[in-house]
Protein backbone atom coordinates (compact mmCIF):
# COMPACT_ATOMS: atom_id res chain seq x y z
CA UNK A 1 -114.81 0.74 61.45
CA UNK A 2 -111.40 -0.61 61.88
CA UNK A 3 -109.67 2.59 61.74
CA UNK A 4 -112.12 5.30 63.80
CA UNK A 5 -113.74 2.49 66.08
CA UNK A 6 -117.56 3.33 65.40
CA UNK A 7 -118.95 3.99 62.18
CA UNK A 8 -121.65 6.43 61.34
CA UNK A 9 -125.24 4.89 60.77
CA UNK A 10 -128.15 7.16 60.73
CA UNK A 11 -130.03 9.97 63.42
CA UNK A 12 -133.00 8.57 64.91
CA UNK A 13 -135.69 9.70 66.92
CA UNK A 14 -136.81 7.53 69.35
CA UNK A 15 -139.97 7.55 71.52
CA UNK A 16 -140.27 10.14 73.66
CA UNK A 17 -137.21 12.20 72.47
CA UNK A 18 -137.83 15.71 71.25
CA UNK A 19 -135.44 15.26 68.69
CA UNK A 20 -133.11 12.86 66.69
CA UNK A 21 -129.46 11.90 67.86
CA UNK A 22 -126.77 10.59 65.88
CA UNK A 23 -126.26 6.18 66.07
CA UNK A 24 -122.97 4.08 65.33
CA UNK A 25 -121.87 0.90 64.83
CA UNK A 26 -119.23 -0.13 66.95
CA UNK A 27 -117.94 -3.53 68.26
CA UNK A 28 -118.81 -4.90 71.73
CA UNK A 29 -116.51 -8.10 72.81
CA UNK A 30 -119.06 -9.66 74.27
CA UNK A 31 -121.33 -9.23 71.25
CA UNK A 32 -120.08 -8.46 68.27
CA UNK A 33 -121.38 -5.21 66.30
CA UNK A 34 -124.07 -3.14 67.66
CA UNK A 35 -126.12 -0.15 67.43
CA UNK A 36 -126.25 3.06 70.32
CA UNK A 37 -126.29 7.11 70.67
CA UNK A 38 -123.90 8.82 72.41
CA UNK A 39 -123.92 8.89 76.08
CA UNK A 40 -123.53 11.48 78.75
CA UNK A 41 -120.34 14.15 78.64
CA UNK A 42 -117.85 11.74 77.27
CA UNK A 43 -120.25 10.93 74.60
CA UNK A 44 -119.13 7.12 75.23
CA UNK A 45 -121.05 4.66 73.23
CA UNK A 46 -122.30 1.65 75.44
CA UNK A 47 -123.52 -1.74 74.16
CA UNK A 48 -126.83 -2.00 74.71
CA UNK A 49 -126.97 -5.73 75.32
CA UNK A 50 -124.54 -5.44 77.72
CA UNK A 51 -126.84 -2.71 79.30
CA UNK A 52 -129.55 -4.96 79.21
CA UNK A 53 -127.73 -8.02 80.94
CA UNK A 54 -126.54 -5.15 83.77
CA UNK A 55 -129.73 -4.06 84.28
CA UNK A 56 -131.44 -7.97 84.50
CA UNK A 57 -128.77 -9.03 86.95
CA UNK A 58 -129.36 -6.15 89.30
CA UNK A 59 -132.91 -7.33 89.23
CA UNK A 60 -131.87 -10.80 90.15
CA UNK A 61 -129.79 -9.98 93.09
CA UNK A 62 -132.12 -7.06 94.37
């Protein structure tokens, strides 16, 4: 992981999804290592705790 950043884990099909996507381990500094799919064009990989917190504070502050 050290070298490439993100190491490959396993394709998964989540619920709802037509078909599986490729997920990596990758380090978050806020959390440590973590799980995700690639995102949108850039195919950046975002923590999803960090997506989680985002999404709770927004709910917070309306």
């Amino acid at each position: 992981m050290s070298l490439a950043g993100q190491v490959y884990v396993e394709h998964r099909t989540m619920p709802g999804w037509e078909g599986s996507l490729p997920f990596y381990a990758f380090k978050c500094p806020a959390h440590g290592t973590v799980v995700d799919y690639p995102h949108g064009y850039d195919q950046r990989l975002d923590c999803p705790k960090c997506h989680r917190e985002r999404d709770f504070l927004r709910i917070l502050t309306g």
